[in-house]
Protein backbone atom coordinates (compact mmCIF):
# COMPACT_ATOMS: atom_id res chain seq x y z
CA UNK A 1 -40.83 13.45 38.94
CA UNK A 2 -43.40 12.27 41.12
CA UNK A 3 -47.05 12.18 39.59
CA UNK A 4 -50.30 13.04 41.35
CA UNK A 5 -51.08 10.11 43.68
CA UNK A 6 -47.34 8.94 44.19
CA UNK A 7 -46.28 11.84 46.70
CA UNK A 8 -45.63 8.64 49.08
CA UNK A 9 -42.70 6.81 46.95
CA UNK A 10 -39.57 6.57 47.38
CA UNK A 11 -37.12 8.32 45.04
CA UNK A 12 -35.12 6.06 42.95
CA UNK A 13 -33.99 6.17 39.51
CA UNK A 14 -34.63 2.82 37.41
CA UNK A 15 -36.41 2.29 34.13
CA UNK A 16 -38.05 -0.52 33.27
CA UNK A 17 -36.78 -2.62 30.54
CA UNK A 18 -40.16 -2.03 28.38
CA UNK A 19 -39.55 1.33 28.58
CA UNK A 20 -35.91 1.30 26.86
CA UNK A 21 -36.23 2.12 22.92
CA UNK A 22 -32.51 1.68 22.08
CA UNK A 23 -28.76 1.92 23.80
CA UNK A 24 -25.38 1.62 22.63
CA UNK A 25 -22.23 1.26 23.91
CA UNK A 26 -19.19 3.53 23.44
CA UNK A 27 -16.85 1.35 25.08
CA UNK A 28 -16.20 3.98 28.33
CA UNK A 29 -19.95 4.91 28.45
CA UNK A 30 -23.42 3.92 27.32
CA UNK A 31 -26.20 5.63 26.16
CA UNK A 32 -29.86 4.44 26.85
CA UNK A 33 -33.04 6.18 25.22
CA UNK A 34 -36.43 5.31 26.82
CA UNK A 35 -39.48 6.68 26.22
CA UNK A 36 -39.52 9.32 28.38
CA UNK A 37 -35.21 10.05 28.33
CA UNK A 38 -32.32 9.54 27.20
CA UNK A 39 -29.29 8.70 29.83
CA UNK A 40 -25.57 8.78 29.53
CA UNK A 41 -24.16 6.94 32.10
CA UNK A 42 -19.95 5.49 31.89
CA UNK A 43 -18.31 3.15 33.51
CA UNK A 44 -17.81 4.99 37.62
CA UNK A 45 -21.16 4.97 37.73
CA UNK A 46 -21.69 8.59 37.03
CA UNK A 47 -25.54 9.02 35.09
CA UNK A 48 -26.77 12.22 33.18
CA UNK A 49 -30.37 11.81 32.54
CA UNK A 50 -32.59 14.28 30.18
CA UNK A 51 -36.41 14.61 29.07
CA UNK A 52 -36.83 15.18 25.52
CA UNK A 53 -38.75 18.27 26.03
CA UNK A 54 -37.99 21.29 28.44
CA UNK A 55 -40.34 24.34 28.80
CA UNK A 56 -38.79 27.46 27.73
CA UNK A 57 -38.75 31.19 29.09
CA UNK A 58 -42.31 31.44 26.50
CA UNK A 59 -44.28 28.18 28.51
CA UNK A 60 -44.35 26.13 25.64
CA UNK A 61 -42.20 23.03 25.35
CA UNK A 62 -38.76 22.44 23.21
CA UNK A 63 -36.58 19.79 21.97
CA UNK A 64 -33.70 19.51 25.05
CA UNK A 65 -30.57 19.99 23.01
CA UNK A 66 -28.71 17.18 24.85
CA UNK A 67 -31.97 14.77 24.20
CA UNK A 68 -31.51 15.29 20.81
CA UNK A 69 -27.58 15.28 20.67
CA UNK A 70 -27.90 11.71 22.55
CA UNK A 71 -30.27 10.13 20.21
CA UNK A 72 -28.50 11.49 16.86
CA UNK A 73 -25.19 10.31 18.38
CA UNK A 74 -26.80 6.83 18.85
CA UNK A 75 -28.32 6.82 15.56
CA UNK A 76 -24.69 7.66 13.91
CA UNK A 77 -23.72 4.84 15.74
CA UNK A 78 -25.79 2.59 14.33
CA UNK A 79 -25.63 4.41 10.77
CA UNK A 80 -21.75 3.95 10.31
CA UNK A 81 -21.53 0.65 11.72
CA UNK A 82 -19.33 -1.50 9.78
CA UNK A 83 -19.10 1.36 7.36
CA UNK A 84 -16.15 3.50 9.36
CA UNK A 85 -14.05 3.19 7.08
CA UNK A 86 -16.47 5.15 4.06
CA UNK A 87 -15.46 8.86 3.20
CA UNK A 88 -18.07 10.79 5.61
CA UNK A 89 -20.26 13.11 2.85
CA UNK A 90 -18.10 12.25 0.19
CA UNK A 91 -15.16 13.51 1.53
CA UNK A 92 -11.64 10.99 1.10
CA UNK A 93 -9.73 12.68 4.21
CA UNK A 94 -12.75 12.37 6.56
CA UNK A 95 -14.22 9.05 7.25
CA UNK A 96 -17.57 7.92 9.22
CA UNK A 97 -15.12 6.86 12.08
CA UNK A 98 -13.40 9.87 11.81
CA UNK A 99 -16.90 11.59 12.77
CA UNK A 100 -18.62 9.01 14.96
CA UNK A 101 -14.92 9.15 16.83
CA UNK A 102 -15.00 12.86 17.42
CA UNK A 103 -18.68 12.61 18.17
CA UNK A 104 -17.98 10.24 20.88
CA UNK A 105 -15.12 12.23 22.55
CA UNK A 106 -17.19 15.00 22.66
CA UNK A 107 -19.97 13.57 24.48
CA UNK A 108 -17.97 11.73 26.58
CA UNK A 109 -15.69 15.07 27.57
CA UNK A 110 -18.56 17.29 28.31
CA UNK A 111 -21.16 15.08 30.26
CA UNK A 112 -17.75 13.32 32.07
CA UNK A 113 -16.52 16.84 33.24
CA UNK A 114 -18.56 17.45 36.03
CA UNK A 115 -17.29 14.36 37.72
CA UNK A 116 -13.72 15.96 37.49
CA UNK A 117 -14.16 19.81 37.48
CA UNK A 118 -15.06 19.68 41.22
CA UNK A 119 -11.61 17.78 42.69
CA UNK A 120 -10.17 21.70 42.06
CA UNK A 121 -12.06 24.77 43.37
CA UNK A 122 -10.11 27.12 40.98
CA UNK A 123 -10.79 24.45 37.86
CA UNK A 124 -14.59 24.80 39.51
CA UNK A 125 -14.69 28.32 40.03
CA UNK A 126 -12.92 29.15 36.39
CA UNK A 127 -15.62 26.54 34.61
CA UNK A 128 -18.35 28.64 36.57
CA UNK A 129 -17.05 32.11 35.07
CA UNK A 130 -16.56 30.71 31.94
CA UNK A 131 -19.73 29.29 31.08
CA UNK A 132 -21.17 32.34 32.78
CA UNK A 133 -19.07 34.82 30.29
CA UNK A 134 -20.23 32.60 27.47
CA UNK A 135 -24.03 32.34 28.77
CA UNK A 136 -23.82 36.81 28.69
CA UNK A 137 -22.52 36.64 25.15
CA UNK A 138 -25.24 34.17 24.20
CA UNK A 139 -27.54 36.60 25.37
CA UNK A 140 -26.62 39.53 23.97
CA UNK A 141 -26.21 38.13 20.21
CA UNK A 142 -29.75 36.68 20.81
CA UNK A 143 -31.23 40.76 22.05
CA UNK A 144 -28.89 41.81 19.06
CA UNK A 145 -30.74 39.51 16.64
CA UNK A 146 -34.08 40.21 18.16
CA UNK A 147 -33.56 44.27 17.81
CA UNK A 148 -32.14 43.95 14.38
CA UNK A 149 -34.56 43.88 11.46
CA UNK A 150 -34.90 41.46 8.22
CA UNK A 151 -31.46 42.12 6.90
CA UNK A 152 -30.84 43.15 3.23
CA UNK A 153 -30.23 40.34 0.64
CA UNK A 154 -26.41 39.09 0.76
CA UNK A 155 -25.46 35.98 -1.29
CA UNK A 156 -22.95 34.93 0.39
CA UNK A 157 -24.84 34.62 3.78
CA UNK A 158 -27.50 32.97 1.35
CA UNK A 159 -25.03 30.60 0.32
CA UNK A 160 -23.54 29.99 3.94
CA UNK A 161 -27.21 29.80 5.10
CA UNK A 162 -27.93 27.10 1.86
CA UNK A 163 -25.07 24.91 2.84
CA UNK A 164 -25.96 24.66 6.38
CA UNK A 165 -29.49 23.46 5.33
CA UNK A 166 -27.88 21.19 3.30
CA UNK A 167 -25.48 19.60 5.90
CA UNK A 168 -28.27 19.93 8.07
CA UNK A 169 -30.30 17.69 5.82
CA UNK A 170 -27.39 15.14 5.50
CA UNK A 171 -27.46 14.38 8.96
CA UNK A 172 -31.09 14.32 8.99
CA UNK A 173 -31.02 11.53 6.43
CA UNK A 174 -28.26 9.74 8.39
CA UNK A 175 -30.70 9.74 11.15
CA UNK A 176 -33.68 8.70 9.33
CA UNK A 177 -31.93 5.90 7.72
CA UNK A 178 -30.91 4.58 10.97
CA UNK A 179 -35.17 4.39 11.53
CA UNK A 180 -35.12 1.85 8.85
């Protein structure tokens, strides 16, 4: 984005080497978190680049979902290394690699498909009504949600709810330790 005063400069994308906080490489792709981004960028040449904040529908700023999917998939990186062979959460059939693996092709298969979804116009056009079907249901679950009141007490929501949080808290420490 250009800032007041630089109206003038040229547009090109670089970062400066101070500005990099950490990167790894996933063999067919890198990612690179800055201070102000995090970029995915593989081995054609193709770059994704995302702010770690984007202003929502209400003006006030949020996390950017992919921002924070790129840095947590780093930090995994980091986390398992040299332990991918350890049962993931205490699981035996489900290893770190296992997760950091599936992580991986994941990232790389949905930030790689633009590159490929435009060499067919029906691939194109069916990605376009698909993601626009799944954008209305999105929205209507969320008015749903909103019109619904506080639902009545049900344990085993509770206890679907409780495990989440605690997953959710597993990865958190994952990610924390990596801080260390």
């Amino acid at each position: 984005m250009v800032k007041k005063g630089q109206a003038d400069a040229d547009f090109e994308f670089s970062v400066k080497k101070e500005y990099i906080l950490d990167r790894a490489d996933f063999g067919s792709f890198e990612v690179v978190l800055t201070k102000c981004g995090a970029m995915f960028r593989n081995y054609t040449g193709f770059h994704v680049w995302v702010s770690p904040y984007s202003v929502g529908w209400d003006g006030v700023a949020h996390e950017n979902s992919l921002y924070g999917w790129l840095v947590n998939l780093v930090k995994m990186k980091e986390e398992f290394s040299g332990n991918e062979d350890e049962a993931f959460c205490g699981n035996p059939s489900l290893t770190n690699g296992d997760i950091l693996y599936s992580s991986k092709i994941i990232t790389e298969a949905n930030l790689s498909r633009p590159m490929a979804v435009f060499v067919d116009l029906n691939e194109a056009a069916n990605s376009a009504i698909g993601y626009m079907e799944w954008l209305e249901k999105m929205q209507g679950e969320l008015k749903k949600a909103m019109s619904s009141g506080v639902p009545d007490e049900n344990i085993k929501e509770n206890a679907e709810f409780d495990a989440k949080v605690y997953a959710n808290e597993i990865l958190k420490s994952l990610g924390n330790n990596a801080d260390r």
